[in-house]
N, C-alpha and C. Protein backbone atom coordinates (compact mmCIF):
# COMPACT_ATOMS: atom_id res chain seq x y z
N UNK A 1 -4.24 -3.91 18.07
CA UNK A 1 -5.00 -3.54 16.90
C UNK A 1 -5.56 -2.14 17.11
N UNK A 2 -5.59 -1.58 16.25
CA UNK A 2 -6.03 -0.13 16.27
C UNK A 2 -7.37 0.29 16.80
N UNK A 3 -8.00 1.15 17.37
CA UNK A 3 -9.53 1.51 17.23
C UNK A 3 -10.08 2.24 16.61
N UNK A 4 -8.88 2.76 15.57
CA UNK A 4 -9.72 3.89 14.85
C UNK A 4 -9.24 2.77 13.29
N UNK A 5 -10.31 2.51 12.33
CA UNK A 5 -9.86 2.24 11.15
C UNK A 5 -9.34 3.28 10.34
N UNK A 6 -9.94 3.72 9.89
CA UNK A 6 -9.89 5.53 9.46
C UNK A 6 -9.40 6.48 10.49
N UNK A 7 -8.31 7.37 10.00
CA UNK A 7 -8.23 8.47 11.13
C UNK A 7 -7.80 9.80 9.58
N UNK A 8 -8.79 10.60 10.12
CA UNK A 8 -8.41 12.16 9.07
C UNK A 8 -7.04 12.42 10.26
N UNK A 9 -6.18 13.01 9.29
CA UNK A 9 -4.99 13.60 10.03
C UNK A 9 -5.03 15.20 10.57
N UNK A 10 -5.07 15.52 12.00
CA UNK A 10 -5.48 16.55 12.43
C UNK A 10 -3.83 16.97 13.46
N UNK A 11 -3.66 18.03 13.21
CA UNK A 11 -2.54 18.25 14.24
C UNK A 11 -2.86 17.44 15.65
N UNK A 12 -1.52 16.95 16.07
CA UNK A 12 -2.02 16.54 17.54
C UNK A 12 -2.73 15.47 18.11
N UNK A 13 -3.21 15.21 16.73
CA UNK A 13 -4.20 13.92 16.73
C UNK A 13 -3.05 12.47 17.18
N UNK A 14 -3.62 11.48 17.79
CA UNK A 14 -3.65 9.98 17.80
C UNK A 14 -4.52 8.91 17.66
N UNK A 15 -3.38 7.97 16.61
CA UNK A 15 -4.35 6.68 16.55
C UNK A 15 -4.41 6.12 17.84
N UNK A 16 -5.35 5.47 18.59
CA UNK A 16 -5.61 4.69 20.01
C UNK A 16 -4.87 3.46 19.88
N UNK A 17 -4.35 2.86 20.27
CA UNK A 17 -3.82 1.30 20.62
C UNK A 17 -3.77 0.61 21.49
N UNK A 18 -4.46 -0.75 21.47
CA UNK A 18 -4.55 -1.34 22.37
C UNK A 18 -3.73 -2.52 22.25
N UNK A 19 -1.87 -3.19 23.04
CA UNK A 19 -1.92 -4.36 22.50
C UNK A 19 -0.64 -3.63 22.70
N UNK A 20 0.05 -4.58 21.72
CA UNK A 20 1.43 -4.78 21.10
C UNK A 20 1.71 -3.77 19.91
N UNK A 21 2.49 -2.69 20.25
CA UNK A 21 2.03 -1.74 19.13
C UNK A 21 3.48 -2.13 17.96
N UNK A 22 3.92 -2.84 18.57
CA UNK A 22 5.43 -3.26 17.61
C UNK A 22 4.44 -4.22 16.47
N UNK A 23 3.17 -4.91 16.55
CA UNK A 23 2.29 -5.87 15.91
C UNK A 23 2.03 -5.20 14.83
N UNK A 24 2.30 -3.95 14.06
CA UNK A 24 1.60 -3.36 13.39
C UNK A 24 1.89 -3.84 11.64
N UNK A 25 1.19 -3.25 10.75
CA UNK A 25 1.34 -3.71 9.63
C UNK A 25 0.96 -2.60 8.79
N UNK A 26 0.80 -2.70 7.65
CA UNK A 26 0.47 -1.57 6.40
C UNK A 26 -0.57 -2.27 5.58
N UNK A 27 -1.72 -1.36 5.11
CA UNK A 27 -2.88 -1.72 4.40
C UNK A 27 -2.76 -0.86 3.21
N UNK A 28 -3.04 -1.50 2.07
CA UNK A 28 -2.80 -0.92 0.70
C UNK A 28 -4.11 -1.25 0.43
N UNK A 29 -4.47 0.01 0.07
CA UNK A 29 -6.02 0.08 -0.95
C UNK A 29 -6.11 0.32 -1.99
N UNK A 30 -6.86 -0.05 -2.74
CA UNK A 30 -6.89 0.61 -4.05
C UNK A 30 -7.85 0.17 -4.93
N UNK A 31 -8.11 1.33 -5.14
CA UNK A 31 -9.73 1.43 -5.68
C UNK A 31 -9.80 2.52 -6.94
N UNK A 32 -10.32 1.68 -8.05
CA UNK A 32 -10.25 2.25 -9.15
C UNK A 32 -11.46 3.33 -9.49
N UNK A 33 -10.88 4.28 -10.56
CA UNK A 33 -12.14 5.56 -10.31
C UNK A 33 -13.30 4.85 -11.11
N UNK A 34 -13.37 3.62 -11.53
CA UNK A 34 -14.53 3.23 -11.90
C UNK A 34 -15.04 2.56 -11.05
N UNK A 35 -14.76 2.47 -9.49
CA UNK A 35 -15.12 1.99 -8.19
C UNK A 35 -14.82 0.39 -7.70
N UNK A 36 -13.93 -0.07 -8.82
CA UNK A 36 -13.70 -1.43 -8.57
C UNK A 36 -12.54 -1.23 -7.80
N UNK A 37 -12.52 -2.12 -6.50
CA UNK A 37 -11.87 -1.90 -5.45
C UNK A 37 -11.00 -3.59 -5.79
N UNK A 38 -9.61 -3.07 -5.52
CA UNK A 38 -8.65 -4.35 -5.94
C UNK A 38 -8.14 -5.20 -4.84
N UNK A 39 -8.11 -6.34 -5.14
CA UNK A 39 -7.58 -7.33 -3.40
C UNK A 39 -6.77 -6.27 -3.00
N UNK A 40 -7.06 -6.01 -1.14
CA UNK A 40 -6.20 -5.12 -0.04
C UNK A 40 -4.70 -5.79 0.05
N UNK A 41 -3.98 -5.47 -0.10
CA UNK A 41 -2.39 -5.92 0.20
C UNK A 41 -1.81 -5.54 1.49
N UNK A 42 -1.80 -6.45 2.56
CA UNK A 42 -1.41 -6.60 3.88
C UNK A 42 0.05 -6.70 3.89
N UNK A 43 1.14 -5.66 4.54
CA UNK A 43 2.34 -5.53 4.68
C UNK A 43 2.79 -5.59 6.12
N UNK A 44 3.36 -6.98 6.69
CA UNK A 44 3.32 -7.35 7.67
C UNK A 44 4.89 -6.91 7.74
N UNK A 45 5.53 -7.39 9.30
CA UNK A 45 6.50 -6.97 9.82
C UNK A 45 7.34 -8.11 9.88
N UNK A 46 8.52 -8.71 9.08
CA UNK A 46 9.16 -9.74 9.02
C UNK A 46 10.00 -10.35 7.92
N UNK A 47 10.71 -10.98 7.77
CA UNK A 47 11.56 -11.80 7.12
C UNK A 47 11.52 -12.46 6.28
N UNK A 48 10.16 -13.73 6.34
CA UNK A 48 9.66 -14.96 5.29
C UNK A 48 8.15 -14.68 5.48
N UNK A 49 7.74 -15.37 4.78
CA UNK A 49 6.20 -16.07 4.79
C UNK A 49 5.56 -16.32 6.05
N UNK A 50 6.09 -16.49 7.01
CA UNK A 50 5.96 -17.37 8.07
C UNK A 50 5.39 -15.99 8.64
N UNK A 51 5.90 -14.97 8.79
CA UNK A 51 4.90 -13.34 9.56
C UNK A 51 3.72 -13.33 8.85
N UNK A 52 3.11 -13.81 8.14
CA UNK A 52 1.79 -13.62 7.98
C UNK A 52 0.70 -14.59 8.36
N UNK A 53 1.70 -15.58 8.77
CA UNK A 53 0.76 -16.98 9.05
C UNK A 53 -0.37 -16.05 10.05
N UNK A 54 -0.14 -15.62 11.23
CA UNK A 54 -1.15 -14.79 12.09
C UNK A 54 -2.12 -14.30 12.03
N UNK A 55 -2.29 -13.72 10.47
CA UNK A 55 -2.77 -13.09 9.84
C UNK A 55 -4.12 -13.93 9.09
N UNK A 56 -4.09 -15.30 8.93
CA UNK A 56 -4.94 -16.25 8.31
C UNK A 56 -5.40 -15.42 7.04
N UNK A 57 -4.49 -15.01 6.37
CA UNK A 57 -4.95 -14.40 5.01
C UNK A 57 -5.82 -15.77 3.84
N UNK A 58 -6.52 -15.36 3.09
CA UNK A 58 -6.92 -15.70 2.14
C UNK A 58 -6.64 -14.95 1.08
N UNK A 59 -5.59 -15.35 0.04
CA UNK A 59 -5.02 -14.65 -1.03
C UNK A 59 -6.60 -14.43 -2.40
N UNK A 60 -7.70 -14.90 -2.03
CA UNK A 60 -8.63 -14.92 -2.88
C UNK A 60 -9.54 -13.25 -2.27
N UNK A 61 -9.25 -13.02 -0.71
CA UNK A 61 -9.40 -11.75 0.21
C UNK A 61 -8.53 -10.36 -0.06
N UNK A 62 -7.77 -11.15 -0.19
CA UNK A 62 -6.61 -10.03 0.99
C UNK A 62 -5.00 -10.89 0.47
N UNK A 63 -4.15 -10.03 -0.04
CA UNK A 63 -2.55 -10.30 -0.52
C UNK A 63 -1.48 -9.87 0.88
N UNK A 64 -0.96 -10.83 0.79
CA UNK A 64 -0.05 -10.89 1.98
C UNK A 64 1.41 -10.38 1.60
N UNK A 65 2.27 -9.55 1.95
CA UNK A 65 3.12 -9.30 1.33
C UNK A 65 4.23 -8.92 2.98
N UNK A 66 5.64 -8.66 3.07
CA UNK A 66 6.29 -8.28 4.46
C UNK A 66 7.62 -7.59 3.72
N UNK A 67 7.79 -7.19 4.86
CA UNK A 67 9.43 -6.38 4.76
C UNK A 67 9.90 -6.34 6.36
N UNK A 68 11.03 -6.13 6.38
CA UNK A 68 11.22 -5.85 8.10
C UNK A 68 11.14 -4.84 8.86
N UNK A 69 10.20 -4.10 8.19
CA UNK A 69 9.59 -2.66 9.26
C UNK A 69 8.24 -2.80 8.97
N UNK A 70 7.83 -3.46 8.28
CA UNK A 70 6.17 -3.80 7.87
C UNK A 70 5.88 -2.35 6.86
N UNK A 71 6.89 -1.56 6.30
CA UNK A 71 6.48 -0.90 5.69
C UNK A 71 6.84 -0.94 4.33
N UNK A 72 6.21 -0.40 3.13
CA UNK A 72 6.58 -0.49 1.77
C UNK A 72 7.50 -0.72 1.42
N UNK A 73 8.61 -1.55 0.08
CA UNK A 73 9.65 -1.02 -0.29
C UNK A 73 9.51 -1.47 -2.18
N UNK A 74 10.56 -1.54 -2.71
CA UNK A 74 10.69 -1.47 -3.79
C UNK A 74 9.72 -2.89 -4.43
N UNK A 75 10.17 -3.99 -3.69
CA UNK A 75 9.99 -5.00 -3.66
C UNK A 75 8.20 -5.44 -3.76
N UNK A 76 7.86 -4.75 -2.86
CA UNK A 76 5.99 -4.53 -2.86
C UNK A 76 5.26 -3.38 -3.43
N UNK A 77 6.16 -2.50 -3.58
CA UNK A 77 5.39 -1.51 -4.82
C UNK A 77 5.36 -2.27 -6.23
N UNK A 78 6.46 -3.08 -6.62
CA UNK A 78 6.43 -3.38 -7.87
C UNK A 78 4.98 -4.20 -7.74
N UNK A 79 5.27 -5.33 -6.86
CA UNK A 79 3.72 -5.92 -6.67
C UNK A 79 2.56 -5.09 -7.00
N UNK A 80 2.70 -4.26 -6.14
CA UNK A 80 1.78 -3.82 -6.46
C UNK A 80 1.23 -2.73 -7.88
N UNK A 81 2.04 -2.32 -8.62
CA UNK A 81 1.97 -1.99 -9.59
C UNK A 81 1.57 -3.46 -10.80
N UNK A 82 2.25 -4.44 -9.98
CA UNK A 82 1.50 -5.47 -11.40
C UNK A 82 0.09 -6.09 -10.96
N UNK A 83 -0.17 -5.43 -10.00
CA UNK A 83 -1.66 -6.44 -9.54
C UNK A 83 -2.45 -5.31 -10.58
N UNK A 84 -2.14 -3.60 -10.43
CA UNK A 84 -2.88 -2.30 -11.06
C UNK A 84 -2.96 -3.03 -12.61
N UNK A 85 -1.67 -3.62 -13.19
CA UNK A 85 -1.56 -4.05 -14.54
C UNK A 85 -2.30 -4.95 -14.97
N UNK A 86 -2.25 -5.71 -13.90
CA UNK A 86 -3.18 -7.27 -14.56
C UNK A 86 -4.42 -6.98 -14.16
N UNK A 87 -5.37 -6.04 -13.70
CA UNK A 87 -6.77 -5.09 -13.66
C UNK A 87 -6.80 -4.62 -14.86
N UNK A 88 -5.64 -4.20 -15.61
CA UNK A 88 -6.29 -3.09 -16.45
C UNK A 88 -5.51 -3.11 -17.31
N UNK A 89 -5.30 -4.73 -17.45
CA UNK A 89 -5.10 -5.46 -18.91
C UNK A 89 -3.78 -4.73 -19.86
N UNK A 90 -3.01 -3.90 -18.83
CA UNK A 90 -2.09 -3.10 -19.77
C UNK A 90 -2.49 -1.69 -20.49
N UNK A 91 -3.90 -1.33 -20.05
CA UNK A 91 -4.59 0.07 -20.58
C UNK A 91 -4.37 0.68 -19.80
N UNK A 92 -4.07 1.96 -20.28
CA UNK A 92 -3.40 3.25 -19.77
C UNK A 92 -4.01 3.36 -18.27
N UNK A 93 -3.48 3.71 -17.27
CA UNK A 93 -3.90 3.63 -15.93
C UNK A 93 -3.00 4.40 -15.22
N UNK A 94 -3.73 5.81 -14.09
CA UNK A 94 -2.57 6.66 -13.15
C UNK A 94 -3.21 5.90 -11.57
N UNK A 95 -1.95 5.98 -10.99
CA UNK A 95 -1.74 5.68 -9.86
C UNK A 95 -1.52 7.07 -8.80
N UNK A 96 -2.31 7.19 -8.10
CA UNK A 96 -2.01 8.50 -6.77
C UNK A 96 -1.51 8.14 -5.71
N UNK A 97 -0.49 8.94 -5.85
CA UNK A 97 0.30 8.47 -4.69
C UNK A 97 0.70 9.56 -3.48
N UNK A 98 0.88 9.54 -2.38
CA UNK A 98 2.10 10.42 -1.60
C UNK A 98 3.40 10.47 -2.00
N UNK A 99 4.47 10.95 -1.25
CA UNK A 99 6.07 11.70 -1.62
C UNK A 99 6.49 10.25 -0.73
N UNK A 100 6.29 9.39 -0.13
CA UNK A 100 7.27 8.28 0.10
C UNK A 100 7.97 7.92 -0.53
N UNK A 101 9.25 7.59 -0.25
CA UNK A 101 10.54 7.13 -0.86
C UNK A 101 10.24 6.17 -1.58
N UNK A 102 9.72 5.03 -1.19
CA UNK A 102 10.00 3.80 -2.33
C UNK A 102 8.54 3.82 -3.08
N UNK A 103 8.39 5.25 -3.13
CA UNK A 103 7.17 5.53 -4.38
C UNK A 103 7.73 6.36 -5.84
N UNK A 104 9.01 6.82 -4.88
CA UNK A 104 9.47 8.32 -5.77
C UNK A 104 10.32 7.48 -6.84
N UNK A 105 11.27 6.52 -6.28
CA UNK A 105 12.39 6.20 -6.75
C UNK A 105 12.79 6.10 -8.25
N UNK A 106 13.84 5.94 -8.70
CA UNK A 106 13.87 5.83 -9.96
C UNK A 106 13.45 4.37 -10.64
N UNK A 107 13.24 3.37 -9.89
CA UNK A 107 13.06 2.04 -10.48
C UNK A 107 11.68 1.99 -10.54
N UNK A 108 11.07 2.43 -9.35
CA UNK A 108 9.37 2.25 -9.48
C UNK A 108 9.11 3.14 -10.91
N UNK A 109 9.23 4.17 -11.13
CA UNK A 109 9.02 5.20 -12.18
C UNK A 109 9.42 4.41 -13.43
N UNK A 110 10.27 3.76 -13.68
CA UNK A 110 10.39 2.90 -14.53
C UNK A 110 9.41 1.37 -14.82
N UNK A 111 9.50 0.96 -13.37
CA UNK A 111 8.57 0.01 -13.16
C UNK A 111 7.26 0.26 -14.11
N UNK A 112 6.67 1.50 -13.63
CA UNK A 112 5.13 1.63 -13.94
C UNK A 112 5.05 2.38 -15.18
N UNK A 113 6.41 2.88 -15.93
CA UNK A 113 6.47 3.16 -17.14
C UNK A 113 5.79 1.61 -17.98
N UNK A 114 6.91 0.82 -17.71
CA UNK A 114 6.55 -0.49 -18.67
C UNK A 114 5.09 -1.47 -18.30
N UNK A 115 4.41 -0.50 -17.73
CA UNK A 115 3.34 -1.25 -17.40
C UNK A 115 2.02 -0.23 -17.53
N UNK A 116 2.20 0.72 -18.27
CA UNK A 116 1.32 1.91 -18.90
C UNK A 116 1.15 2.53 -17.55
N UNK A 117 1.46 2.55 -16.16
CA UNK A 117 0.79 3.16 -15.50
C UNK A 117 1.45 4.79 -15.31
N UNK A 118 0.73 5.47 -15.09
CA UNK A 118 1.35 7.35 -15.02
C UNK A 118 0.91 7.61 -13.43
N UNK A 119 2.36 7.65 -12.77
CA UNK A 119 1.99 8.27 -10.94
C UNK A 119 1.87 9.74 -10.70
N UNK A 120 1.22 10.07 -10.26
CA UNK A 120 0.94 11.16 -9.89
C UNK A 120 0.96 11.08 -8.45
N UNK A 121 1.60 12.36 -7.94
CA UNK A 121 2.31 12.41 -6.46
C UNK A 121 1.57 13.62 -6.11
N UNK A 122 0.43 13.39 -4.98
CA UNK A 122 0.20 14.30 -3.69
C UNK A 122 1.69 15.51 -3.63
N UNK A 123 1.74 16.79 -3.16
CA UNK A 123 2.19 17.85 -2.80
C UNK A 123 2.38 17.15 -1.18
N UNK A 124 4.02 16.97 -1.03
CA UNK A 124 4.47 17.11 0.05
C UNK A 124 3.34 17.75 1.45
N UNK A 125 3.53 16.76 2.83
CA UNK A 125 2.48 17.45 3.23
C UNK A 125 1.04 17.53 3.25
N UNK A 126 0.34 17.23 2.19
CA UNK A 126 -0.86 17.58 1.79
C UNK A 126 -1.71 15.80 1.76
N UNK A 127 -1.00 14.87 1.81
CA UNK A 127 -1.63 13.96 1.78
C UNK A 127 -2.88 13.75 2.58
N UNK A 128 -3.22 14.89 3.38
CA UNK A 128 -4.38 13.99 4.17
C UNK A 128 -5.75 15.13 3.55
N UNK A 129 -5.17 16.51 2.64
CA UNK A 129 -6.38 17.17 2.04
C UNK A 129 -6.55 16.47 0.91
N UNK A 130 -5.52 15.67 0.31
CA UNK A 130 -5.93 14.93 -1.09
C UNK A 130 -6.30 13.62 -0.96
């Protein structure tokens, strides 16, 4: 598990680890500019359901979601674009994002068309001044 929760991105810099660093996972935040902060979506490293058991999620907490690198793909962005939808009832809503691939793609962009949301993409690079 990590020791830094937060890390600003500084040249040169490292996150600390203590453990099994193959254990890792992805944390999705998201927090609306009217400060309502939406269940965290936990992106674990695996196959079925069964990689999150570890995790003792409470879906009333915290959304459990996996892929087999524990990182984003088409499959959990859409998720997550309908959790943004069912917050905000289908009213116009932008999403900020970074230049990651299964953010850019042509299906997500469609995705969040039919669901009023408008993405707006961080400048290559720049994700850690924005």
């Amino acid at each position: 598990m990590s020791l830094t929760t937060i890390h600003i991105k500084k040249e040169g810099s490292k996150v600390n680890v203590s453990g099994n660093e193959k254990e890792g996972f992805t944390l999705t935040l998201i927090i609306s500019f009217g400060g309502i902060m939406l269940r965290p979506i936990l992106t674990a490293k695996g196959k079925t359901n069964r990689s999150l058991k570890k995790y003792e999620l409470n879906d009333k907490q915290i959304l459990g979601t996996y892929s087999n690198n524990d990182w984003i793909n088409n499959g959990i962005m859409k998720f997550i674009l309908e959790e943004i939808y069912k917050n905000t009832k289908g009213k116009k809503s932008v999403l900020l994002l970074d230049q990651f691939s299964s953010h850019t793609n042509d299906f997500i962009i469609e995705e969040s068309k039919q669901r009023n949301i408008e993405l707006i993409f961080v400048p290559k690079g720049l994700t850690y001044k924005y």
